[in-house]
C-alpha atoms as a PDB file:
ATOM      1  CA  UNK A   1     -44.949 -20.135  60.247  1.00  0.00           C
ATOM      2  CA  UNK A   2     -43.034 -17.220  58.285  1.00  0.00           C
ATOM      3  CA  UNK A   3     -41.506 -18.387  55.210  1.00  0.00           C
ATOM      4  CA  UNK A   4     -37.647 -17.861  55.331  1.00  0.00           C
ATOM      5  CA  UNK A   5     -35.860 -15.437  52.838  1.00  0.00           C
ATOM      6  CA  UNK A   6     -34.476 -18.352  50.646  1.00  0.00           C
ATOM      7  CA  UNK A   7     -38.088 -20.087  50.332  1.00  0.00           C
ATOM      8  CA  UNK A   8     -39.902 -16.945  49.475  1.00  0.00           C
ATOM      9  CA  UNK A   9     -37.360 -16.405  46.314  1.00  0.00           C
ATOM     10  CA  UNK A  10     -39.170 -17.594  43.048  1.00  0.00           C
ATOM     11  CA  UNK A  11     -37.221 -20.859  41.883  1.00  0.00           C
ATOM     12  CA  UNK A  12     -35.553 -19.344  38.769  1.00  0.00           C
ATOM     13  CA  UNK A  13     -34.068 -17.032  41.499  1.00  0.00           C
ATOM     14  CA  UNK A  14     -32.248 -20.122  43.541  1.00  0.00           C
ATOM     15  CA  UNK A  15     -28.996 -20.210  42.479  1.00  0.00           C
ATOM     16  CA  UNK A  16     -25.994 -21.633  44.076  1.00  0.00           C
ATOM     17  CA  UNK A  17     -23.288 -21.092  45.265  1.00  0.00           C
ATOM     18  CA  UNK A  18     -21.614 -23.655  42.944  1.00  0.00           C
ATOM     19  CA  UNK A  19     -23.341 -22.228  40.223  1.00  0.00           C
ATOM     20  CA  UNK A  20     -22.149 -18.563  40.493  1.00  0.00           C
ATOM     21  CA  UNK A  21     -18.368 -19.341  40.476  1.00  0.00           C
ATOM     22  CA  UNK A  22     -19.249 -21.939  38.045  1.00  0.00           C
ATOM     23  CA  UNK A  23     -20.544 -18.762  35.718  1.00  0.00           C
ATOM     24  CA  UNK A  24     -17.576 -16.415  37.226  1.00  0.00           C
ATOM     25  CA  UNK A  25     -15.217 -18.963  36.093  1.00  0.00           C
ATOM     26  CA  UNK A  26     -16.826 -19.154  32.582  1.00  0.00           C
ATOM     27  CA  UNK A  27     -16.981 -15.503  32.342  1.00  0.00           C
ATOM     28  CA  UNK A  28     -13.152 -14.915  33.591  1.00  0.00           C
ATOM     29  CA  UNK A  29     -11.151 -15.434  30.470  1.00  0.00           C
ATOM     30  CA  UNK A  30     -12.794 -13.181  28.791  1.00  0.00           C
ATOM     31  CA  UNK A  31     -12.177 -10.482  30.948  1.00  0.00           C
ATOM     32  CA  UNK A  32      -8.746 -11.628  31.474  1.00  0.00           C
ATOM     33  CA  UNK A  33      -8.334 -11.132  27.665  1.00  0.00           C
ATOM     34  CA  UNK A  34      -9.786  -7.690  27.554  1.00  0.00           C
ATOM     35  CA  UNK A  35      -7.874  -6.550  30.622  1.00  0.00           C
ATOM     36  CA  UNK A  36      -4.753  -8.030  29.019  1.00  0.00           C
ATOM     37  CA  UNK A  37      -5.321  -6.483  24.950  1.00  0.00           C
ATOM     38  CA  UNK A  38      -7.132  -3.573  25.858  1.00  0.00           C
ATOM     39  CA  UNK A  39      -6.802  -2.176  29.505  1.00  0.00           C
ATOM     40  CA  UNK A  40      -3.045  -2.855  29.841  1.00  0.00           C
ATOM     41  CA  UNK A  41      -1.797  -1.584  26.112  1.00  0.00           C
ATOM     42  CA  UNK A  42      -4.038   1.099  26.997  1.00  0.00           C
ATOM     43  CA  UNK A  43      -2.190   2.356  30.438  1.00  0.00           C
ATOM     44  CA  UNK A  44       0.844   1.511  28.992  1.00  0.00           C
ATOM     45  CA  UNK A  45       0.639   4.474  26.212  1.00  0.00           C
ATOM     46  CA  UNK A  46      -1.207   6.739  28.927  1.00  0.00           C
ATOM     47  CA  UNK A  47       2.211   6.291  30.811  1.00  0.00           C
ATOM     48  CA  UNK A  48       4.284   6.286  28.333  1.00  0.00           C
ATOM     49  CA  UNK A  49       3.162   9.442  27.040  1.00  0.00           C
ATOM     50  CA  UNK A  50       4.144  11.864  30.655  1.00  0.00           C
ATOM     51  CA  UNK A  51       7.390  10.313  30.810  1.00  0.00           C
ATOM     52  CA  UNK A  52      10.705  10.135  28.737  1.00  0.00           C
ATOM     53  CA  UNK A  53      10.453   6.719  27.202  1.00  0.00           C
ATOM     54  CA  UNK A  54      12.371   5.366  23.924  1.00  0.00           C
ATOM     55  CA  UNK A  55      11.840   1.938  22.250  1.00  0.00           C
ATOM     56  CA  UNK A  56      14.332  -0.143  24.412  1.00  0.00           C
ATOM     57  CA  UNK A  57      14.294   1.650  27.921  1.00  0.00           C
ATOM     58  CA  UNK A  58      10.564   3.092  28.348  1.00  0.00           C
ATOM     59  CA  UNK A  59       9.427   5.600  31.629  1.00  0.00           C
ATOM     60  CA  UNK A  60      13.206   6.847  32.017  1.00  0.00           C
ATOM     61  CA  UNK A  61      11.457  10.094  33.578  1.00  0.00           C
ATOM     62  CA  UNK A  62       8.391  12.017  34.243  1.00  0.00           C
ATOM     63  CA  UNK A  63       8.033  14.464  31.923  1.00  0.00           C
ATOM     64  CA  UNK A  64       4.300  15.443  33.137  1.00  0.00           C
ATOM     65  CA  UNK A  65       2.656  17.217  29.648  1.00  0.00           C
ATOM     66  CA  UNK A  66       5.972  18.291  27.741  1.00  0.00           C
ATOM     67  CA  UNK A  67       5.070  15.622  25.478  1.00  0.00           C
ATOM     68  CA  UNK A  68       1.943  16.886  24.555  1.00  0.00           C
ATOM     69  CA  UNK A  69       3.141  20.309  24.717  1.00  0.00           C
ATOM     70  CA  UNK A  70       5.890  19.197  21.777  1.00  0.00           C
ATOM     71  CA  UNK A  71       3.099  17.022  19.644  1.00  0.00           C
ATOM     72  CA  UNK A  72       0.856  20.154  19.576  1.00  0.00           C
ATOM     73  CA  UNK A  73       3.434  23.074  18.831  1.00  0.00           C
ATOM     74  CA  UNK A  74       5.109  20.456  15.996  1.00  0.00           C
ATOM     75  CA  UNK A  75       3.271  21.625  13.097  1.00  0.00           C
ATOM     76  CA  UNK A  76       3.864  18.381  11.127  1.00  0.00           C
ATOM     77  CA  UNK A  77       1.620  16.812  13.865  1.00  0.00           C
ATOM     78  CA  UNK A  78      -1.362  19.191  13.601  1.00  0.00           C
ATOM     79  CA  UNK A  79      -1.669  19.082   9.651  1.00  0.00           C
ATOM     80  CA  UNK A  80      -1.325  15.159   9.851  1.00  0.00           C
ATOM     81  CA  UNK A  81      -4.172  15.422  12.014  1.00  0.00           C
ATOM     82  CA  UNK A  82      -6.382  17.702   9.617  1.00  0.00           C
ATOM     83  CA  UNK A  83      -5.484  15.472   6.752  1.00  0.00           C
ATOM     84  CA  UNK A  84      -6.637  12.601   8.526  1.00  0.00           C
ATOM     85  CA  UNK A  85      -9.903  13.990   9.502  1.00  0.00           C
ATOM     86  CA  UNK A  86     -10.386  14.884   5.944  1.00  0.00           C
ATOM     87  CA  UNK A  87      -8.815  11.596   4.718  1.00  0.00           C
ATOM     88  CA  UNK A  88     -11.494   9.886   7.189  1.00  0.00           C
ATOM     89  CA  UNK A  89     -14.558  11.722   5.798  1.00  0.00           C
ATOM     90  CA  UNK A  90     -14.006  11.887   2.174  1.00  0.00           C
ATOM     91  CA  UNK A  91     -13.385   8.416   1.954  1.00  0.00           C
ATOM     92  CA  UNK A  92     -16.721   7.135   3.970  1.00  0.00           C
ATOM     93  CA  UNK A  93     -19.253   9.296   2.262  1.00  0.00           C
ATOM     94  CA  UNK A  94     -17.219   7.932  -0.924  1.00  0.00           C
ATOM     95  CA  UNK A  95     -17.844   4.251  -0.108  1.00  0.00           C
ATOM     96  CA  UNK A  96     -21.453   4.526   1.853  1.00  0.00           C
ATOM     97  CA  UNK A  97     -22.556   6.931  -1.260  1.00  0.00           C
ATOM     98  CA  UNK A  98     -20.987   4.005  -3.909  1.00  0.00           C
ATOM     99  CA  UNK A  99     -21.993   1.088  -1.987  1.00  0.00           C
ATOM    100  CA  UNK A 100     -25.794   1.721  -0.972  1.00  0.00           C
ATOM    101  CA  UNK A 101     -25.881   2.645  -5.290  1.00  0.00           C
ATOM    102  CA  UNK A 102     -24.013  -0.716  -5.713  1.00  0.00           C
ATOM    103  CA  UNK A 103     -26.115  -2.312  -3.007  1.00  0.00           C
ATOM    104  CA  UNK A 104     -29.755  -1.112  -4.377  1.00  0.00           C
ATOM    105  CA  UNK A 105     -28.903  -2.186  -7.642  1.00  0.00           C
ATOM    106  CA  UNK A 106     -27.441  -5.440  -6.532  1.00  0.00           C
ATOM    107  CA  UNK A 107     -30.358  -6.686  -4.783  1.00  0.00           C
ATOM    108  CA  UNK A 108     -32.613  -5.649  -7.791  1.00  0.00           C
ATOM    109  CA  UNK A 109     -30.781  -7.226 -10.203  1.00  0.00           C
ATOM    110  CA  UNK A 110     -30.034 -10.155  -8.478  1.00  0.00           C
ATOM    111  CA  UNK A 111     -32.102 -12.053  -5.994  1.00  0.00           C
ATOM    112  CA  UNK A 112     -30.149 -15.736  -6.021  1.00  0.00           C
ATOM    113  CA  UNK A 113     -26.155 -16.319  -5.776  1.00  0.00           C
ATOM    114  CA  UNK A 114     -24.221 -14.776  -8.378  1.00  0.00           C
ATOM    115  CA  UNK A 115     -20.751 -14.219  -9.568  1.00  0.00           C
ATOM    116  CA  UNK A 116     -21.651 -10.710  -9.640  1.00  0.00           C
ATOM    117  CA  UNK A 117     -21.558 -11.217  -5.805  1.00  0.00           C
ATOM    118  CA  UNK A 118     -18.223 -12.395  -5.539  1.00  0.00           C
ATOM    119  CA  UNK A 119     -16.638 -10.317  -7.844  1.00  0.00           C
ATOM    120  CA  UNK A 120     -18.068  -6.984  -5.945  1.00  0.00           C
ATOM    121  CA  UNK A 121     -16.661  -8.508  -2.646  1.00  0.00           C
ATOM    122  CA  UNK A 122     -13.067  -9.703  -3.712  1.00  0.00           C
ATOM    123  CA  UNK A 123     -11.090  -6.298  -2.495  1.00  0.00           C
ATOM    124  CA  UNK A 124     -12.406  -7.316   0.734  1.00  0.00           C
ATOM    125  CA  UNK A 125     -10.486 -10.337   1.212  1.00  0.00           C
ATOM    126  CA  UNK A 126      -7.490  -9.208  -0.385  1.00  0.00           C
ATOM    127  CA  UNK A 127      -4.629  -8.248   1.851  1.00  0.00           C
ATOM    128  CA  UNK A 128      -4.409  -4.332   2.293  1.00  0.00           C
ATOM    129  CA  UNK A 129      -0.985  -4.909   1.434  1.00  0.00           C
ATOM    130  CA  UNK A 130      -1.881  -6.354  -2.051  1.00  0.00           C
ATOM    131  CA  UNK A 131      -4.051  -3.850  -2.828  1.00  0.00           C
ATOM    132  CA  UNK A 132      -1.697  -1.371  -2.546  1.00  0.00           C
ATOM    133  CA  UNK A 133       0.856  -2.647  -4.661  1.00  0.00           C
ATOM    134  CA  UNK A 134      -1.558  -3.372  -6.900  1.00  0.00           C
ATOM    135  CA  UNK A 135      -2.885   0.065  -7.125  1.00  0.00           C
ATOM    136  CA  UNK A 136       0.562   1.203  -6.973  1.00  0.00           C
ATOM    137  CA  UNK A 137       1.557  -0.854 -10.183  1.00  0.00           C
ATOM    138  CA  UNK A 138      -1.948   0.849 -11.970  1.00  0.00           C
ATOM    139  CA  UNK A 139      -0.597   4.265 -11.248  1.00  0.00           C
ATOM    140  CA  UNK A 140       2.807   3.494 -12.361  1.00  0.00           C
ATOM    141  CA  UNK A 141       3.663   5.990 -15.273  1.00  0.00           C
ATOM    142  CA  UNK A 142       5.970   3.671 -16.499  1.00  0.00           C
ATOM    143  CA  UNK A 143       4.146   1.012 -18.539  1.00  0.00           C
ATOM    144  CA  UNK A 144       0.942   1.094 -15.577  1.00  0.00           C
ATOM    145  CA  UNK A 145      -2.989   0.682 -16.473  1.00  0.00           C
ATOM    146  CA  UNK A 146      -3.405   4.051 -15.901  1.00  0.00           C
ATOM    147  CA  UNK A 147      -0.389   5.124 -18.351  1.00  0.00           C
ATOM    148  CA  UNK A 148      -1.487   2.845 -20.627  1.00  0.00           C
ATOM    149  CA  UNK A 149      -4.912   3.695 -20.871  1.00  0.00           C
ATOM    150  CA  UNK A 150      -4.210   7.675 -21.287  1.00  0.00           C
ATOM    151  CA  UNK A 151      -1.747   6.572 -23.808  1.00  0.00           C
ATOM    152  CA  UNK A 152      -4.257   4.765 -25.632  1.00  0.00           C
ATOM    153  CA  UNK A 153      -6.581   8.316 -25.936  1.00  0.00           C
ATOM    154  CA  UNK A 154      -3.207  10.064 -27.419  1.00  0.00           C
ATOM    155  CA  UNK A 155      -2.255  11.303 -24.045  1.00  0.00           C
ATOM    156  CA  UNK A 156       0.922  11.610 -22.265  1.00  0.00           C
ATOM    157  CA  UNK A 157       0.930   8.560 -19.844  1.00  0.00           C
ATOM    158  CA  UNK A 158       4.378   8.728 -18.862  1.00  0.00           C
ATOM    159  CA  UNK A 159       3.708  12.351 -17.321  1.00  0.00           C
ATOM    160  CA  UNK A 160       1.019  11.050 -15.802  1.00  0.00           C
ATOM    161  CA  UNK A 161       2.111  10.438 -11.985  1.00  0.00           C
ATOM    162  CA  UNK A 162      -0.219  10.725  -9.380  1.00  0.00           C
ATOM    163  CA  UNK A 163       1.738   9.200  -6.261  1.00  0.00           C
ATOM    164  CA  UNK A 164       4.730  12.022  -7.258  1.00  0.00           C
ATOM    165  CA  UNK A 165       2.417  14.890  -7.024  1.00  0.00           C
ATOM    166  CA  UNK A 166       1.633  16.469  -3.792  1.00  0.00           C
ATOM    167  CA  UNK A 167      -2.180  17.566  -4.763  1.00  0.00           C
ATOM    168  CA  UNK A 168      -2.753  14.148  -6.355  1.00  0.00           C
ATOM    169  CA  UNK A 169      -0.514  11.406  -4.143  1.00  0.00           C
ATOM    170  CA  UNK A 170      -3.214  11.134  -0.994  1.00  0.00           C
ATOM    171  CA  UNK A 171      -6.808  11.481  -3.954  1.00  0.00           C
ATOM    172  CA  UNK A 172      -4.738   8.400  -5.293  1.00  0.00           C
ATOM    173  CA  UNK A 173      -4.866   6.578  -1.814  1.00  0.00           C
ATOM    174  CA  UNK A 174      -8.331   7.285  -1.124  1.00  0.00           C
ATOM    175  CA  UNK A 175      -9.535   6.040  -4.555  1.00  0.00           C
ATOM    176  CA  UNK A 176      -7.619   2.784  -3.852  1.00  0.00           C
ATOM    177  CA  UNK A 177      -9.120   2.952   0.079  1.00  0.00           C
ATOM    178  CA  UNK A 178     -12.321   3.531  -1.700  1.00  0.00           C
ATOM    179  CA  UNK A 179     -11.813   0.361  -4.188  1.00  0.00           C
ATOM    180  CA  UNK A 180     -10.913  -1.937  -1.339  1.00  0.00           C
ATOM    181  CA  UNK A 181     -13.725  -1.132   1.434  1.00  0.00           C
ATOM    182  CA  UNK A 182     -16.541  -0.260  -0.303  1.00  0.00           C
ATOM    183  CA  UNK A 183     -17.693  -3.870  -0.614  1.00  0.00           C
ATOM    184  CA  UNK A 184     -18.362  -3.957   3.246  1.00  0.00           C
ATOM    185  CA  UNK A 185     -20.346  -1.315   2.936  1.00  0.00           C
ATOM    186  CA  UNK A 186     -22.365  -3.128  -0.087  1.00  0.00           C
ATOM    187  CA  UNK A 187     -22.247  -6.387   2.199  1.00  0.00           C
ATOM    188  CA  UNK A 188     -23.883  -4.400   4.914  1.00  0.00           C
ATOM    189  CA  UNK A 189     -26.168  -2.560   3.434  1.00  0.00           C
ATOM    190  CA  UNK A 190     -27.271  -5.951   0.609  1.00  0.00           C
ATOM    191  CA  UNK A 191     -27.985  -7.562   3.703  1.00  0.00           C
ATOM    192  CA  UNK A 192     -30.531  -4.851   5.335  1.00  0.00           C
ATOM    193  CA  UNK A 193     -32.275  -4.766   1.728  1.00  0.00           C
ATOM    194  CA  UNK A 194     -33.049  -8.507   2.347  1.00  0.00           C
ATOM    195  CA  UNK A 195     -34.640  -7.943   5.498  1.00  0.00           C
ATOM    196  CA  UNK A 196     -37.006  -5.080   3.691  1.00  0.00           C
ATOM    197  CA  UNK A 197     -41.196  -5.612   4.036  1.00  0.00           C
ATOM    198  CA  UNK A 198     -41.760  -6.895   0.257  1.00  0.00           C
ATOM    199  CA  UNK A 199     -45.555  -5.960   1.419  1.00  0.00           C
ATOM    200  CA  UNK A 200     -45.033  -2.576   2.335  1.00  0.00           C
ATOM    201  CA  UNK A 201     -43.055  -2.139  -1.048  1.00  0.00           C
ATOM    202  CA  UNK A 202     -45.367  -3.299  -3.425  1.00  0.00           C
ATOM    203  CA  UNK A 203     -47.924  -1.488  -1.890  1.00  0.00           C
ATOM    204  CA  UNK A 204     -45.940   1.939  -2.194  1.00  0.00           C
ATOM    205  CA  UNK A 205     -45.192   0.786  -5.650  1.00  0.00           C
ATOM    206  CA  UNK A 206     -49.580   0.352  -6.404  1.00  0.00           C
ATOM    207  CA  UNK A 207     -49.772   3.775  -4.598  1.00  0.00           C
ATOM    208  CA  UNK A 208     -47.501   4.825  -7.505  1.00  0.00           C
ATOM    209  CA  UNK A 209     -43.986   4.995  -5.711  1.00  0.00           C
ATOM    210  CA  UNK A 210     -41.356   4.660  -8.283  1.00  0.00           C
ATOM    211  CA  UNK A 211     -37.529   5.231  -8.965  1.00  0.00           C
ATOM    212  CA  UNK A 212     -35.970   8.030  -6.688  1.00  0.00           C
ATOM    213  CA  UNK A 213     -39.406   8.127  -4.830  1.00  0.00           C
ATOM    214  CA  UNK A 214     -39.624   4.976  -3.801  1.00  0.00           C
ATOM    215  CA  UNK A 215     -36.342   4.692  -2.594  1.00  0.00           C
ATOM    216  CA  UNK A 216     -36.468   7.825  -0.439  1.00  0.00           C
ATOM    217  CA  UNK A 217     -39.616   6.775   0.683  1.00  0.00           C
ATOM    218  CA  UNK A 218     -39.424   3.614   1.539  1.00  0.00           C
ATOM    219  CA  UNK A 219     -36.130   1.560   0.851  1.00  0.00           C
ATOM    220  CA  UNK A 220     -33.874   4.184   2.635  1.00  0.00           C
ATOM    221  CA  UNK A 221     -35.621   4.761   5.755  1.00  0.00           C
ATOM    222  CA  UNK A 222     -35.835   1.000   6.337  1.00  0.00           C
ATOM    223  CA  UNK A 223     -31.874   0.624   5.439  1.00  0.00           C
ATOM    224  CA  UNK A 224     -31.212   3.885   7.333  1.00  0.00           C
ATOM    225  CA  UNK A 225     -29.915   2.270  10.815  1.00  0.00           C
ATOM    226  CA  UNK A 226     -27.505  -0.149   8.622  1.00  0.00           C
ATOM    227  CA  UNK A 227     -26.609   3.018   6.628  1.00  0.00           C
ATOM    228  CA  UNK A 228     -25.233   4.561   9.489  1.00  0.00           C
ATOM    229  CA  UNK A 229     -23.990   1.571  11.064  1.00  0.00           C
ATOM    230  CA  UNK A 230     -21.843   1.309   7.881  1.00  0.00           C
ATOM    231  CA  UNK A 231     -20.609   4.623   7.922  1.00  0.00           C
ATOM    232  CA  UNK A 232     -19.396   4.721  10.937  1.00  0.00           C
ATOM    233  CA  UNK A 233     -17.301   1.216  10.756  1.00  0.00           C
ATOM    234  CA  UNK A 234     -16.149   2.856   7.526  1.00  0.00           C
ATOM    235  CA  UNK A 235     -15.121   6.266   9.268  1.00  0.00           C
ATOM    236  CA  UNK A 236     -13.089   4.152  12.038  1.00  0.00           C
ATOM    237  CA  UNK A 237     -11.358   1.976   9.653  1.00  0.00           C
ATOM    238  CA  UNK A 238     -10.320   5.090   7.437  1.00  0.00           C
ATOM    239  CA  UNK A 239      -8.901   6.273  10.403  1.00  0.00           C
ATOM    240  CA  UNK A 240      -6.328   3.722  11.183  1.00  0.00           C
ATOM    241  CA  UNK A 241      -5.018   3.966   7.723  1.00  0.00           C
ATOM    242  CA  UNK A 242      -1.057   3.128   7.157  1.00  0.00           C
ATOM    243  CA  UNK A 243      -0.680  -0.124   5.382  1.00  0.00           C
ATOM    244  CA  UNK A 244      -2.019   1.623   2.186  1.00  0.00           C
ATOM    245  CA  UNK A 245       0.421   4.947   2.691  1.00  0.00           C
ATOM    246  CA  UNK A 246       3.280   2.497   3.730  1.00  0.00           C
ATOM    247  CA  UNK A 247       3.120   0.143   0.576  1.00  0.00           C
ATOM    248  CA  UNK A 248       2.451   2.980  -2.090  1.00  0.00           C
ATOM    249  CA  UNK A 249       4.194   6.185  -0.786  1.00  0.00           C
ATOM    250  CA  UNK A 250       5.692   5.982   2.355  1.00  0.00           C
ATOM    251  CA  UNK A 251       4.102   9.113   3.677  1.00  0.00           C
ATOM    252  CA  UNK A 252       5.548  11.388   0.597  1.00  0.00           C
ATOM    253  CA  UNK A 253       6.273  13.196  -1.264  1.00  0.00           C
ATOM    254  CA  UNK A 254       7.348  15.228   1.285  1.00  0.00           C
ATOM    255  CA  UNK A 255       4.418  15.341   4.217  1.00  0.00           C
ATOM    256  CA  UNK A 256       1.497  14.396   1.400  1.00  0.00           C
ATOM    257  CA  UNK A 257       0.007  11.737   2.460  1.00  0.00           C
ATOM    258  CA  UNK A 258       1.733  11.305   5.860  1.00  0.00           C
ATOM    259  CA  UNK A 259      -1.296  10.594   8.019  1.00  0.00           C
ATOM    260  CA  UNK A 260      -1.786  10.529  11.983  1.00  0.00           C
ATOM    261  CA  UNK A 261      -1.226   6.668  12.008  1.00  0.00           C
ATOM    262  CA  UNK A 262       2.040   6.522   9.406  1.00  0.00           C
ATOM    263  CA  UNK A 263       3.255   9.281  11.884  1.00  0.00           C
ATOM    264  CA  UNK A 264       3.076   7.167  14.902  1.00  0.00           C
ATOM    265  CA  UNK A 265       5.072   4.686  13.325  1.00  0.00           C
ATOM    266  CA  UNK A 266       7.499   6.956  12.334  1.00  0.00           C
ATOM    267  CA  UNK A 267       8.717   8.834  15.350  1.00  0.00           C
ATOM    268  CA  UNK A 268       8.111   5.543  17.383  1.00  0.00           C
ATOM    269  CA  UNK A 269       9.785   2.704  14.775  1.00  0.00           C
ATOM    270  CA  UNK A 270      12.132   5.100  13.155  1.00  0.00           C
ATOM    271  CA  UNK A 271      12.892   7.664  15.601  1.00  0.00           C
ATOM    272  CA  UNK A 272      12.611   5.697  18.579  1.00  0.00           C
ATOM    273  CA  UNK A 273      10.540   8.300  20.540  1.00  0.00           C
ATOM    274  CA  UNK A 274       8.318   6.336  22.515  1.00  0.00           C
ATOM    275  CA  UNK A 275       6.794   9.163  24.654  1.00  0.00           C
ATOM    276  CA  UNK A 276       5.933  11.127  21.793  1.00  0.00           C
ATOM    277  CA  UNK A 277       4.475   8.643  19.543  1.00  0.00           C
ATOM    278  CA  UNK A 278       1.981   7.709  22.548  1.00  0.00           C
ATOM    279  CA  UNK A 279       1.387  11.320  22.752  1.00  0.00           C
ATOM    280  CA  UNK A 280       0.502  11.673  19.337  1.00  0.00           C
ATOM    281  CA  UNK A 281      -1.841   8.186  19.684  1.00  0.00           C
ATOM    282  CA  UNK A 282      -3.701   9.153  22.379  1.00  0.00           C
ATOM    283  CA  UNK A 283      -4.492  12.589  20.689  1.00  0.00           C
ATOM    284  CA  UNK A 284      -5.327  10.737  17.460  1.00  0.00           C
ATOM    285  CA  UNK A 285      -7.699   9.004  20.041  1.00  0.00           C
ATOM    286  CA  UNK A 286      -9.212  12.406  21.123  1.00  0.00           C
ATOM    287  CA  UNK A 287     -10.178  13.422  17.894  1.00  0.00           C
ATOM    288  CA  UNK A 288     -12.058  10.538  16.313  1.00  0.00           C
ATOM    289  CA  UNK A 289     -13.583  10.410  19.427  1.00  0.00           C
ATOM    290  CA  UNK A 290     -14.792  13.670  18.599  1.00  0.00           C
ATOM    291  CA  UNK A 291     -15.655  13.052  15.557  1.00  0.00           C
ATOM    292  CA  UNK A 292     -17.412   9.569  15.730  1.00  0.00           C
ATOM    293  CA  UNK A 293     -19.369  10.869  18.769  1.00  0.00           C
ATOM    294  CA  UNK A 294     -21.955  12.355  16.381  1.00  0.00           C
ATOM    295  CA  UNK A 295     -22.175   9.269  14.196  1.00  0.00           C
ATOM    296  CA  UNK A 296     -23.160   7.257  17.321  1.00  0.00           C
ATOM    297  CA  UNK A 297     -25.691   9.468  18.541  1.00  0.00           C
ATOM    298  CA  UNK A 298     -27.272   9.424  14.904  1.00  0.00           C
ATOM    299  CA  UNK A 299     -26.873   5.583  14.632  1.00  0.00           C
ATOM    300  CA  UNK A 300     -28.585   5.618  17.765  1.00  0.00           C
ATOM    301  CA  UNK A 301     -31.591   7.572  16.922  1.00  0.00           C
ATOM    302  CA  UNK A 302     -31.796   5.671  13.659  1.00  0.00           C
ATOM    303  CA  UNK A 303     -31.970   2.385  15.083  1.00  0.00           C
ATOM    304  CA  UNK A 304     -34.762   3.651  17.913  1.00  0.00           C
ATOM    305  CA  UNK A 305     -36.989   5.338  15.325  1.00  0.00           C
ATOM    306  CA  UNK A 306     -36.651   2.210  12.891  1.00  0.00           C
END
């Protein structure tokens, strides 16, 4: 007698019906919860963004691509952009550069727990908002550490006013961006060094691998994958910069340090432009997808040659 369909299945293969919608129904909130934070939020700005919509009385009329046409002839829109980008870059090669240095060192100097540990990772858990009135008190020319401490070298500290000047206002920003996320980077990067083949080390090191050869040898390409990993986490999250603009300079002076995601809030939370803003966001959206593309495919290739 032929065996039927069910009995020839292998038993890890019998599942039941009761069993599948018990998994479905395990599995459902979660994609209730992206549907609901990502999918909808997502269509909503996609809509918003071909039709005439304000704060209080969104899709009044379909405007089709006027309101991309306006973002991309408004000239404040494309150099926000360009500073971004730049913004973006700078400020992750600054913090992967600083925190694999900070990282090497770290796990050489330190194998245990340390206060050394702590102390490298407290801008991390400090509120964004913190930080920047922190760092906005330091470059305070009125009595502020930086005033103080060109004062102390016979300089003029109370001329000395980076968030007032135009070519130093956003370098200020980045420095303090720098200060406050280059400890993930160290975290990330600390915790790939632990992971390292002691053997294969110490043997480079008999072979005569030291310093700057060693690590290029040996260290780096075994950190490479969370190298890149980090960089491109970094790169995303100096995208979405505003709290740090917002709490030290409010986008000035003049169009400075007025970046992509300041803008948004701006002509949506000030001018009440709706259509535009999501216009602007989903362009904003275009380009780091453009420009994180590459990072992926070399975090990719990283991770398969590792």
């Amino acid at each position: 007698m032929a065996l039927s369909r069910t009995a020839a299945r292998p038993p890890h293969l019998l599942v039941s019906r009761k069993e599948r919608w018990a998994r479905r129904s395990l599995v459902s909130p979660s994609v209730l919860a992206l549907l609901v934070l990502g999918a909808y939020p997502l269509l909503f700005i996609i809509a918003a963004s071909v039709s005439d919509s304000s704060l209080g009385k969104p899709f009044r009329a379909w405007t089709g691509t006027e309101n991309f046409e306006t973002v991309l002839a408004d000239g404040d829109v494309v150099a926000s952009l360009w500073r971004t980008v730049a913004y973006a870059l700078a400020v992750s090669l600054a913090s992967v550069a600083l925190g694999v240095v900070a990282a090497v060192a770290l796990e050489r100097a330190t194998r245990g727990g340390s206060i050394v540990k702590t102390i490298l990772l407290l801008p991390l858990i400090i509120p964004p908002v913190v930080v920047g009135t922190l760092w906005k008190l330091i470059f305070n020319p009125g009595g502020g550490l930086l005033s103080t401490i060109v004062e102390f070298f016979g300089g003029d500290g109370a001329a000395l006013a980076p968030l007032s000047s135009t070519a130093w206002a956003l370098p200020a920003i980045a420095l303090t961006d720098v200060w406050e996320w280059t400890p993930l980077v160290i975290l990330l990067v600390y915790t790939s060094l632990l992971g390292q083949d002691e053997a294969t080390r110490e043997a480079a090191a008999l072979d005569g691998a030291h310093g700057w050869r060693l690590f290029r040898s040996i260290t780096l390409p075994a950190i490479a994958g969370a190298v890149a990993a980090a960089f491109f986490i970094r790169l995303v999250i100096a995208f979405k910069v505003f709290d740090l603009v917002f709490v030290m300079t409010s986008g000035g002076p003049g169009q400075a340090t007025t970046t992509t995601s300041y803008l948004i809030y701006q002509v949506a939370l000030k001018e009440f432009d709706v259509g535009r803003a999501s216009a602007i966001t989903l362009l904003l959206a275009v380009v780091v997808t453009l420009v994180t593309l590459p990072i992926v495919a070399l975090t990719r290739k990283v991770h398969r040659d590792a």
